[in-house]
PDB file of N, CA and C in Angstrom:
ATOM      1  N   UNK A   1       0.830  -1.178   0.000  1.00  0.00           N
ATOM      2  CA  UNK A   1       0.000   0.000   0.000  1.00  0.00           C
ATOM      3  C   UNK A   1       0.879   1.248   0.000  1.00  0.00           C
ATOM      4  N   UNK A   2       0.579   2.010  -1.098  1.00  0.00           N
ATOM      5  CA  UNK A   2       1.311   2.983  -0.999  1.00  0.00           C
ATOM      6  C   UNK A   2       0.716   4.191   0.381  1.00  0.00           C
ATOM      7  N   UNK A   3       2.167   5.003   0.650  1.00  0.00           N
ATOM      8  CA  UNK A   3       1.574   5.907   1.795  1.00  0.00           C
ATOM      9  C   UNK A   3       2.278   6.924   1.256  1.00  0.00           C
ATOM     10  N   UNK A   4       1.602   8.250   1.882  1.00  0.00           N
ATOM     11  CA  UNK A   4       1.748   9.609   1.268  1.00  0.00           C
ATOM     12  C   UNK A   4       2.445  10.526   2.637  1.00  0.00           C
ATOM     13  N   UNK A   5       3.174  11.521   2.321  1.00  0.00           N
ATOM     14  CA  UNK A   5       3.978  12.356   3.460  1.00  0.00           C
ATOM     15  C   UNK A   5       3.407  13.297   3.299  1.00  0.00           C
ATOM     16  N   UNK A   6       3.298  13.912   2.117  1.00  0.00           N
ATOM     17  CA  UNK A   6       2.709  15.344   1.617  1.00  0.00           C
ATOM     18  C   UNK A   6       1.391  14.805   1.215  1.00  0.00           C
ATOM     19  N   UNK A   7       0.308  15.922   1.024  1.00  0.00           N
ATOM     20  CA  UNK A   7      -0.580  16.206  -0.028  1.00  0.00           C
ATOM     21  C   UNK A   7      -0.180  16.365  -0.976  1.00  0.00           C
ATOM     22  N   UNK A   8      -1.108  15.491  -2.403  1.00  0.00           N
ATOM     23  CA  UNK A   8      -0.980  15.549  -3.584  1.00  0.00           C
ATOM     24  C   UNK A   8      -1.890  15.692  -4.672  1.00  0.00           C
ATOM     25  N   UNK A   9      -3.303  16.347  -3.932  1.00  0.00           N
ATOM     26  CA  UNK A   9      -4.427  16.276  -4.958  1.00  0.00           C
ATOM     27  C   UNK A   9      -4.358  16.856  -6.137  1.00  0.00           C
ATOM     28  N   UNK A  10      -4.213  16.405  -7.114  1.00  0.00           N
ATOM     29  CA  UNK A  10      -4.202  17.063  -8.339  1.00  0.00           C
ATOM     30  C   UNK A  10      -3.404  17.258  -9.042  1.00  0.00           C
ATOM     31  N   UNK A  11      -1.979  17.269  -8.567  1.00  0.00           N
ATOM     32  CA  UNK A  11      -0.524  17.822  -8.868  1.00  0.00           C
ATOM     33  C   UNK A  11      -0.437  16.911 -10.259  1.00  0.00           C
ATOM     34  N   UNK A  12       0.661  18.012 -10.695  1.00  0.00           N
ATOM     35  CA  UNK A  12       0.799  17.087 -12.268  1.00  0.00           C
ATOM     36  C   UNK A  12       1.781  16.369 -11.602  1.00  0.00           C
ATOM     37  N   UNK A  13       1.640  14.699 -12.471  1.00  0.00           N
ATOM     38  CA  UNK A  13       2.696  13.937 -12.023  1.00  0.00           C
ATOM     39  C   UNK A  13       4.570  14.101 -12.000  1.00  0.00           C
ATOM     40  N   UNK A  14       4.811  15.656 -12.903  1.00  0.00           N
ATOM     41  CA  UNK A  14       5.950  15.463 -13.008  1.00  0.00           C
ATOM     42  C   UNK A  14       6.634  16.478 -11.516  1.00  0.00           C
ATOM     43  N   UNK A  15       5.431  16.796 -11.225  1.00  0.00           N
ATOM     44  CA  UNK A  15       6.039  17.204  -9.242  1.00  0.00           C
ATOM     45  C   UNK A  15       6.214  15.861  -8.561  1.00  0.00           C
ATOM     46  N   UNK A  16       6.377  14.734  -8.980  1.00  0.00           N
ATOM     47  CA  UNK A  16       6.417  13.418  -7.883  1.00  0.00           C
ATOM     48  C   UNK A  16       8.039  14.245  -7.988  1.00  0.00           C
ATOM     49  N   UNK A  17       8.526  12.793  -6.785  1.00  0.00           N
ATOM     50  CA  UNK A  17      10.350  13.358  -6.509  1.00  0.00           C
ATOM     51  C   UNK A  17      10.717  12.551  -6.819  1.00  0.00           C
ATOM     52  N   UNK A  18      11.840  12.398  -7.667  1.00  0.00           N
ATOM     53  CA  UNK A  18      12.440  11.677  -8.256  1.00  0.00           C
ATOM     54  C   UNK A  18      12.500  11.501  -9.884  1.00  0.00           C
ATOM     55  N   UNK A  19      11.489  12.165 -10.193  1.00  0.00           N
ATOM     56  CA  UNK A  19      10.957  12.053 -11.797  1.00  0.00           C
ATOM     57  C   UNK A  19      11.772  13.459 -12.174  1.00  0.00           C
ATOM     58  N   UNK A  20      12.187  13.039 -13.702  1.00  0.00           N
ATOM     59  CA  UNK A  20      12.842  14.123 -14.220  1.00  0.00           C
ATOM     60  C   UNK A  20      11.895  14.382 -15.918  1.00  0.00           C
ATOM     61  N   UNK A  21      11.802  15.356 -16.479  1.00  0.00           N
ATOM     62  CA  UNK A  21      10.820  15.777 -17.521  1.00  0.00           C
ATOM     63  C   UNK A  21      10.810  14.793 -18.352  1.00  0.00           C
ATOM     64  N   UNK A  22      11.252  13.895 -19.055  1.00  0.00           N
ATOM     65  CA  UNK A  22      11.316  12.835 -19.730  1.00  0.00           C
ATOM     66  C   UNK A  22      10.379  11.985 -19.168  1.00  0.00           C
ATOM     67  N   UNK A  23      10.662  11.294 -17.686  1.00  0.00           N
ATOM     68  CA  UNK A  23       9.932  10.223 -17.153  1.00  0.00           C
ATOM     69  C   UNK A  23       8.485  10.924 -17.080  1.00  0.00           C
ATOM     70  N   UNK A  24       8.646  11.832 -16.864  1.00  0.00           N
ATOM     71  CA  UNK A  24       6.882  12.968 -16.744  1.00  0.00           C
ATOM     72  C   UNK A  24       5.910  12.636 -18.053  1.00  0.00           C
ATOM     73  N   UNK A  25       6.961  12.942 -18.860  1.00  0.00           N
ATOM     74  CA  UNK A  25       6.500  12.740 -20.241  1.00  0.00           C
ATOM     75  C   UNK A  25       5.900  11.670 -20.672  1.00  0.00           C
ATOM     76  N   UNK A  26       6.767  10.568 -20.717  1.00  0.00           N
ATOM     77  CA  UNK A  26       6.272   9.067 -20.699  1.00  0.00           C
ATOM     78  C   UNK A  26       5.036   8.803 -20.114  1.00  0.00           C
ATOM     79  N   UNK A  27       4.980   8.980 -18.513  1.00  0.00           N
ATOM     80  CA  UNK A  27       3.597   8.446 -17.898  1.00  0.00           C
ATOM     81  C   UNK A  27       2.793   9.371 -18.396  1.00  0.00           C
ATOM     82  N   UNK A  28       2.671  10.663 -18.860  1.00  0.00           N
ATOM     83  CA  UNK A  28       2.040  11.420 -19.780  1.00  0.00           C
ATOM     84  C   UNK A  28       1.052  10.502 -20.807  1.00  0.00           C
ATOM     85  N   UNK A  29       1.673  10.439 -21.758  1.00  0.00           N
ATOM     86  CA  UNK A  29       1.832   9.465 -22.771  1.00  0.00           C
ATOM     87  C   UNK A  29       1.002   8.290 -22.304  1.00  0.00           C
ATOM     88  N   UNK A  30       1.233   7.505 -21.685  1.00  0.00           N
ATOM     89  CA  UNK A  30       0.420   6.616 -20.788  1.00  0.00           C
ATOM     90  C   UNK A  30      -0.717   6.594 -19.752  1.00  0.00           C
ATOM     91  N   UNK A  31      -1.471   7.645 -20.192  1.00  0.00           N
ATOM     92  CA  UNK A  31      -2.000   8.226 -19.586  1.00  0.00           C
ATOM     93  C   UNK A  31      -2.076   8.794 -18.383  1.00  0.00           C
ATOM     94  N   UNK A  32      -1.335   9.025 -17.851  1.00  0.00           N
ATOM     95  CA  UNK A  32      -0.678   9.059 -15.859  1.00  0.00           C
ATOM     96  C   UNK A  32      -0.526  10.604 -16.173  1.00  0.00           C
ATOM     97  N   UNK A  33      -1.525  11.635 -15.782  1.00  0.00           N
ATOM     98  CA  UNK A  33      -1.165  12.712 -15.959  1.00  0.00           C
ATOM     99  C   UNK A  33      -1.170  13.838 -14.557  1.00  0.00           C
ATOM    100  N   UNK A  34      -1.490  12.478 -13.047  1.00  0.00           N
ATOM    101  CA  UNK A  34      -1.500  13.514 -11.751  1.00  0.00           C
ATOM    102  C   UNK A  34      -1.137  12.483 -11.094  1.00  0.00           C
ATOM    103  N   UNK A  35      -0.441  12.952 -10.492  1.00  0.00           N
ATOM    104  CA  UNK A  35      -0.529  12.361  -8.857  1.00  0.00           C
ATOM    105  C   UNK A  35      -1.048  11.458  -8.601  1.00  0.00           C
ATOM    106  N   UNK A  36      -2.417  11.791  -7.985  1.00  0.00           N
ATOM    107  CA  UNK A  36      -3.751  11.332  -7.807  1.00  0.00           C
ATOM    108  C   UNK A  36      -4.038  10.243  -8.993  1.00  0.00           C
ATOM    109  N   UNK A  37      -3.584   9.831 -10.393  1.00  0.00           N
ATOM    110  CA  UNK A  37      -3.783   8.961 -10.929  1.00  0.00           C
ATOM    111  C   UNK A  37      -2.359   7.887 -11.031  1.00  0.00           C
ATOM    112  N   UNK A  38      -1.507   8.310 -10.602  1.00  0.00           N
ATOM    113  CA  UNK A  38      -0.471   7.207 -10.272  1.00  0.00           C
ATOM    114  C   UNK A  38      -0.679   6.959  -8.899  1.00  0.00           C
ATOM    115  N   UNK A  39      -1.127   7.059  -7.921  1.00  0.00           N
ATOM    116  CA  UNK A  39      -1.264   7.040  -6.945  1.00  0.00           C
ATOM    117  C   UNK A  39      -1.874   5.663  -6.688  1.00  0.00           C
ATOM    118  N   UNK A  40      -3.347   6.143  -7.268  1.00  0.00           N
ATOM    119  CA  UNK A  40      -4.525   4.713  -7.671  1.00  0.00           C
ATOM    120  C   UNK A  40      -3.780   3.869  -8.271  1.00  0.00           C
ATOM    121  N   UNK A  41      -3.063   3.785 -10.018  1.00  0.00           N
ATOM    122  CA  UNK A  41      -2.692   3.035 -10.600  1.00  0.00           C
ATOM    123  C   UNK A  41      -1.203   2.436  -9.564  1.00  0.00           C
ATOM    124  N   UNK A  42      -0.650   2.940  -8.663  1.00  0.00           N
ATOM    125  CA  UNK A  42       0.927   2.510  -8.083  1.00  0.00           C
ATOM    126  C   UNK A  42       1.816   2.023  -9.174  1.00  0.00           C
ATOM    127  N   UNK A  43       2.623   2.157  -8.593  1.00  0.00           N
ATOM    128  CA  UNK A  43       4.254   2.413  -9.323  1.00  0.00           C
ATOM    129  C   UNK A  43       4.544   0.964 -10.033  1.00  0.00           C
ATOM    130  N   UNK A  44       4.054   0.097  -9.884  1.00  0.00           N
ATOM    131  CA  UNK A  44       3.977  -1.499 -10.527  1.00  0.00           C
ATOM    132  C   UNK A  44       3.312  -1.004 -12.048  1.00  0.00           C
ATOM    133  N   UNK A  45       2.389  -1.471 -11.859  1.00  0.00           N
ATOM    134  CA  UNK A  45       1.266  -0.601 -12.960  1.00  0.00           C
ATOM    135  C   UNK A  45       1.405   0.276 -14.055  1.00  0.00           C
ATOM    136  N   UNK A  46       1.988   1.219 -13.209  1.00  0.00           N
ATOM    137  CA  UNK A  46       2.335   2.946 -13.808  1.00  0.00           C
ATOM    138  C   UNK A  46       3.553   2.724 -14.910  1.00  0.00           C
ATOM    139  N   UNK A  47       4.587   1.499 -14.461  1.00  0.00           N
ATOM    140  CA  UNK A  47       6.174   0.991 -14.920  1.00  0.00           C
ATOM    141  C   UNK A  47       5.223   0.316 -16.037  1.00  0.00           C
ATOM    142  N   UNK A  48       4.807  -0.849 -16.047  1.00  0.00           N
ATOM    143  CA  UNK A  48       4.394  -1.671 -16.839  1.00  0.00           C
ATOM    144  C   UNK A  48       3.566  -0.905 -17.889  1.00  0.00           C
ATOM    145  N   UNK A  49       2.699   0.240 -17.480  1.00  0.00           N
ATOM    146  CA  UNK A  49       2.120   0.830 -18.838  1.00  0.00           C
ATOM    147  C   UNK A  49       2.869   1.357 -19.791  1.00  0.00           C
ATOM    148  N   UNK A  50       3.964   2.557 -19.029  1.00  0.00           N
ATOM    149  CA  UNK A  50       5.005   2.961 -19.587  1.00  0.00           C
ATOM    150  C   UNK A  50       6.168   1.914 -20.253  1.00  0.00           C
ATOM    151  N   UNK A  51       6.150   1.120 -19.759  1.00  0.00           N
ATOM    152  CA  UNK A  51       7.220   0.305 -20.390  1.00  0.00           C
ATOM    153  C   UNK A  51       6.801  -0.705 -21.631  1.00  0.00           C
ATOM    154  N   UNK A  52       5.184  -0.421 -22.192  1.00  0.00           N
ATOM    155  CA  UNK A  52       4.610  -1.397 -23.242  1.00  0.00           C
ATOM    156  C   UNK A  52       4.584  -0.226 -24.125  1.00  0.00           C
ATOM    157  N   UNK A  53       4.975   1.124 -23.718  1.00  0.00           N
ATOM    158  CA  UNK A  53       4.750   1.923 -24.657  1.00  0.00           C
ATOM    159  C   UNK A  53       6.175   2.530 -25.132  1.00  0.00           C
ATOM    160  N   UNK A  54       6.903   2.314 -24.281  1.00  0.00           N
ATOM    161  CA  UNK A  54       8.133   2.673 -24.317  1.00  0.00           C
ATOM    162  C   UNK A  54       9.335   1.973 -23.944  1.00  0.00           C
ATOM    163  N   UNK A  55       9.542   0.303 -24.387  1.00  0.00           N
ATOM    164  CA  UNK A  55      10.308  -0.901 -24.253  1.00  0.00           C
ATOM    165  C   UNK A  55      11.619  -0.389 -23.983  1.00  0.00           C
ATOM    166  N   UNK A  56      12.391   0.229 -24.956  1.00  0.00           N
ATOM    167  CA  UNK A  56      14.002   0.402 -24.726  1.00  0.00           C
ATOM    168  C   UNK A  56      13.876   1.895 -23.529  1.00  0.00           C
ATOM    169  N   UNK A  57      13.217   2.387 -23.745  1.00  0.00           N
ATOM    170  CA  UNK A  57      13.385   3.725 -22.782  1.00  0.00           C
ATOM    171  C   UNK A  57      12.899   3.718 -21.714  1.00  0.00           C
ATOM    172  N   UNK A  58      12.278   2.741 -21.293  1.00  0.00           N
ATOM    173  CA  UNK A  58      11.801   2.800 -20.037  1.00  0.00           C
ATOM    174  C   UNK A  58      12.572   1.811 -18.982  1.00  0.00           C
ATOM    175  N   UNK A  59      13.434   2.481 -18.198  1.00  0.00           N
ATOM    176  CA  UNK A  59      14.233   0.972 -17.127  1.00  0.00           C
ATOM    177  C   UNK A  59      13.808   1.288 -15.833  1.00  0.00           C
ATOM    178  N   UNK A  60      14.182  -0.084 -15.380  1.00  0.00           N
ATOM    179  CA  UNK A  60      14.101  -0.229 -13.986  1.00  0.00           C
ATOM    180  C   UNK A  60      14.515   1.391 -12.941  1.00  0.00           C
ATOM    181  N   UNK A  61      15.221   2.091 -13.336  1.00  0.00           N
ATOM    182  CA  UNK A  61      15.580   3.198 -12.716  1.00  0.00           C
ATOM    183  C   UNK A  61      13.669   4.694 -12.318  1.00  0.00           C
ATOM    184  N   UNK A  62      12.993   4.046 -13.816  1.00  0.00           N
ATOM    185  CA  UNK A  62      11.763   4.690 -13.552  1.00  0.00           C
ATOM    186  C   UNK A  62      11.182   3.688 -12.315  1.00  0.00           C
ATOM    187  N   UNK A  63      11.028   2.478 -12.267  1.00  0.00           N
ATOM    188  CA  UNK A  63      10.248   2.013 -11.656  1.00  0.00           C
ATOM    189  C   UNK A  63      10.819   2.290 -10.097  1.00  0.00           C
ATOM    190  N   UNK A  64      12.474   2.675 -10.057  1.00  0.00           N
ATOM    191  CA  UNK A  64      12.261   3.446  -8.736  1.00  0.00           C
ATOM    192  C   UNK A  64      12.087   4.234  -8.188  1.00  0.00           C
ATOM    193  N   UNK A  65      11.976   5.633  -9.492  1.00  0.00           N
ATOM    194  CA  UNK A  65      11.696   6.545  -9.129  1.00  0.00           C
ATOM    195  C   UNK A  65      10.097   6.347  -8.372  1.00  0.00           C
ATOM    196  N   UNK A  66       9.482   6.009  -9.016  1.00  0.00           N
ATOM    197  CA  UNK A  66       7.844   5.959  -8.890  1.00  0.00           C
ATOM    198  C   UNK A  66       7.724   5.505  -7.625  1.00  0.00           C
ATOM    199  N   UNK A  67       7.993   4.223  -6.917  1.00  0.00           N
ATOM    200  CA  UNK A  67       7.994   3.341  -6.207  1.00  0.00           C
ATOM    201  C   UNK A  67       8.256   4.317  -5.068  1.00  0.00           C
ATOM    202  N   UNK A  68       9.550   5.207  -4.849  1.00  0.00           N
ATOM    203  CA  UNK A  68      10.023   5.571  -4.157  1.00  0.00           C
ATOM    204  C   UNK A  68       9.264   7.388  -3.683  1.00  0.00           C
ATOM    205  N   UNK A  69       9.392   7.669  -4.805  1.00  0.00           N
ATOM    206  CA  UNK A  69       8.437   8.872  -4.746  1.00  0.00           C
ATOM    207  C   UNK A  69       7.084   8.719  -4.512  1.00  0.00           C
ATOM    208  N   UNK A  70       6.333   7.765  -4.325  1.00  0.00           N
ATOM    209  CA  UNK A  70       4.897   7.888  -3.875  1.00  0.00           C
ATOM    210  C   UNK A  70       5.311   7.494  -2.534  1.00  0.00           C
ATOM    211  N   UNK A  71       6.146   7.200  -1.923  1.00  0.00           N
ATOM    212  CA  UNK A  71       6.400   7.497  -0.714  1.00  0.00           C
ATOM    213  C   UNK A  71       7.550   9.068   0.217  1.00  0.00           C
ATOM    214  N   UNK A  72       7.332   9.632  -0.710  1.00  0.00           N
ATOM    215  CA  UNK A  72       7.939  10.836  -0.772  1.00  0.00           C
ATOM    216  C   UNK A  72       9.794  10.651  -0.442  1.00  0.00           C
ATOM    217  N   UNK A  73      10.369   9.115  -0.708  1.00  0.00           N
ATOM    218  CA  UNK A  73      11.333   9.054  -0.316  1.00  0.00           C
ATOM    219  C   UNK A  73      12.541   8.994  -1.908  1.00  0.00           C
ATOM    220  N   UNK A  74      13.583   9.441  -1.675  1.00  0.00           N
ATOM    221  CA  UNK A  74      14.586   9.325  -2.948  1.00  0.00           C
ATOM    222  C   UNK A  74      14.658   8.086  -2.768  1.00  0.00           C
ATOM    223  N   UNK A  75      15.104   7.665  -4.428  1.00  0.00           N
ATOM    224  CA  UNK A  75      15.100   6.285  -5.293  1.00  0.00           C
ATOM    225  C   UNK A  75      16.338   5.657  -4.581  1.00  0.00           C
ATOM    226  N   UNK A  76      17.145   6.648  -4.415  1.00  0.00           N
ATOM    227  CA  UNK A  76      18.383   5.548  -3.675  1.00  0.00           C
ATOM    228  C   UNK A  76      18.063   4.892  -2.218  1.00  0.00           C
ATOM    229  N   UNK A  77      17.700   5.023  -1.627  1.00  0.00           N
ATOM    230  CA  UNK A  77      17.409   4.610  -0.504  1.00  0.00           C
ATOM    231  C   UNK A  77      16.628   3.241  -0.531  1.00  0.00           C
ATOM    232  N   UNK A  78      16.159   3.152  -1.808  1.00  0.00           N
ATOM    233  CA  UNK A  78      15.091   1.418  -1.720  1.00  0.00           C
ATOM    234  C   UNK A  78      16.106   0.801  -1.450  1.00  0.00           C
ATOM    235  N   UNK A  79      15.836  -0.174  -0.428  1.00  0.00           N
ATOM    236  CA  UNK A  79      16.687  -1.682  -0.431  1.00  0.00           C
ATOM    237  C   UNK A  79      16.617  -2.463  -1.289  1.00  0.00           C
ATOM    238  N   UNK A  80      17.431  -3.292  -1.389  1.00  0.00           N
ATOM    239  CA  UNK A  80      18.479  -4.574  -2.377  1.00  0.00           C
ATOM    240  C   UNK A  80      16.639  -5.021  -2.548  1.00  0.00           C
ATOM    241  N   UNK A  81      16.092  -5.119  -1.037  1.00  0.00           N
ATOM    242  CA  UNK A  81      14.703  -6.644  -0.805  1.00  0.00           C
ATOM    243  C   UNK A  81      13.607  -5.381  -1.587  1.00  0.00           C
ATOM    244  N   UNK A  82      13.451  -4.156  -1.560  1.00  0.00           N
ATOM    245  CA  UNK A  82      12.381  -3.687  -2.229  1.00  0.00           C
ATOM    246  C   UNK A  82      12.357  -3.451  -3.546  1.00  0.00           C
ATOM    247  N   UNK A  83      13.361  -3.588  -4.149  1.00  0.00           N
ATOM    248  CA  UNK A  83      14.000  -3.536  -5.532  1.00  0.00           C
ATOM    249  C   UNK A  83      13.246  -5.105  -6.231  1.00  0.00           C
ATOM    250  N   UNK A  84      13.474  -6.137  -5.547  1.00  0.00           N
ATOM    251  CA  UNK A  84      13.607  -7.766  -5.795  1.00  0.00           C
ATOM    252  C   UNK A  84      12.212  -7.696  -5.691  1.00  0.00           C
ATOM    253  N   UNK A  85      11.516  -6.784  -4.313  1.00  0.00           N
ATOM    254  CA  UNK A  85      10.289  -7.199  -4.547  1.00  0.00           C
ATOM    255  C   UNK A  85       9.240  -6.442  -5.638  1.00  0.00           C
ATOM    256  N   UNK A  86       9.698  -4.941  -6.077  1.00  0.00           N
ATOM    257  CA  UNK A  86       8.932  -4.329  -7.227  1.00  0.00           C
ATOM    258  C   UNK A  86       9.444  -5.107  -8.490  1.00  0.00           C
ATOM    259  N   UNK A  87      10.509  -5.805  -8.885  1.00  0.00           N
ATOM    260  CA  UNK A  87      10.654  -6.790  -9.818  1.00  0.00           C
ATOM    261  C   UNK A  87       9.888  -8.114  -9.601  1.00  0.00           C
ATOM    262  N   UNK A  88       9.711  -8.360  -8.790  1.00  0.00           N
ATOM    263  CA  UNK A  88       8.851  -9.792  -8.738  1.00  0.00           C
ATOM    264  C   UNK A  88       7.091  -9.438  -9.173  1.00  0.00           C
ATOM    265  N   UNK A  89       7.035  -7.775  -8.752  1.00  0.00           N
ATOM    266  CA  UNK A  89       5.858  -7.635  -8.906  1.00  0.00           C
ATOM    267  C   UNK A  89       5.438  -7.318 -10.695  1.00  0.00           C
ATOM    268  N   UNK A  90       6.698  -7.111 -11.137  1.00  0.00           N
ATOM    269  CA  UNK A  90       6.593  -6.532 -12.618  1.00  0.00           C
ATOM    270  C   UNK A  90       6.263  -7.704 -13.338  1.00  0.00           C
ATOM    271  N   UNK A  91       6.984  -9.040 -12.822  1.00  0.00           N
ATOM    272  CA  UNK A  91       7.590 -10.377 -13.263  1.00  0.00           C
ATOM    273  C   UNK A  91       5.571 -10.638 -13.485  1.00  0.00           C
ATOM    274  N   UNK A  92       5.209 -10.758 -12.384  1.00  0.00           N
ATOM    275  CA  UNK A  92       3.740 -11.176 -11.932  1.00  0.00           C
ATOM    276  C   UNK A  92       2.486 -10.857 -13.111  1.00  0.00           C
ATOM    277  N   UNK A  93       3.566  -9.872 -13.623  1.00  0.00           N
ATOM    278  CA  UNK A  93       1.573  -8.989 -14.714  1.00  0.00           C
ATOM    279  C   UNK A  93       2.400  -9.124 -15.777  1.00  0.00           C
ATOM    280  N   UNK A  94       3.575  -9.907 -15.842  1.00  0.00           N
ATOM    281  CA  UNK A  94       3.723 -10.580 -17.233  1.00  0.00           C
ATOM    282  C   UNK A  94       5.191  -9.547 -18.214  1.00  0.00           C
ATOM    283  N   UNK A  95       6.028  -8.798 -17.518  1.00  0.00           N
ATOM    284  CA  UNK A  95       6.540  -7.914 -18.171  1.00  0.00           C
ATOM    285  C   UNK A  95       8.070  -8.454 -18.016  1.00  0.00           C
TER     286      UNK A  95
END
């Protein structure tokens, strides 16, 4: 379950932390255009849409941004085990 530090109603998704204008762009593109709709969809989801639309450009480095920023925390900080486990979850819906 994702958890939130800040309020985020509405915000365009490219205020998450960790996302840089490119990755904004993409979930753009994929329809992910707030907060509030990556939020619902979570960072599993959000990777896997973006990444059927965007195969070579989309890496594992988005899926930590996302992961990590809907918990308002920087991407470096995921552990070795939360890394293994947002890959097991990617593995799961077939990607």
């Amino acid at each position: 379950m994702t958890r939130w530090r800040r309020p985020i109603r509405n915000q365009p998704v490219a205020a998450l932390r960790n996302l840089g204008p490119k990755s904004a762009l993409m979930l753009g593109a994929a329809g992910i255009r707030t907060l509030d709709e990556l939020a619902e969809l979570g960072a599993v989801k959000a990777y896997v849409r973006v990444k059927a639309l965007y195969p070579k450009k989309a890496s594992l480095n988005l899926l930590w941004a996302l992961a990590a920023g809907l918990e308002d925390r920087d991407w470096r900080e995921l552990t070795e085990d939360e890394k293994a486990s947002l890959r097991a979850d990617v593995r799961r819906l077939g990607v």
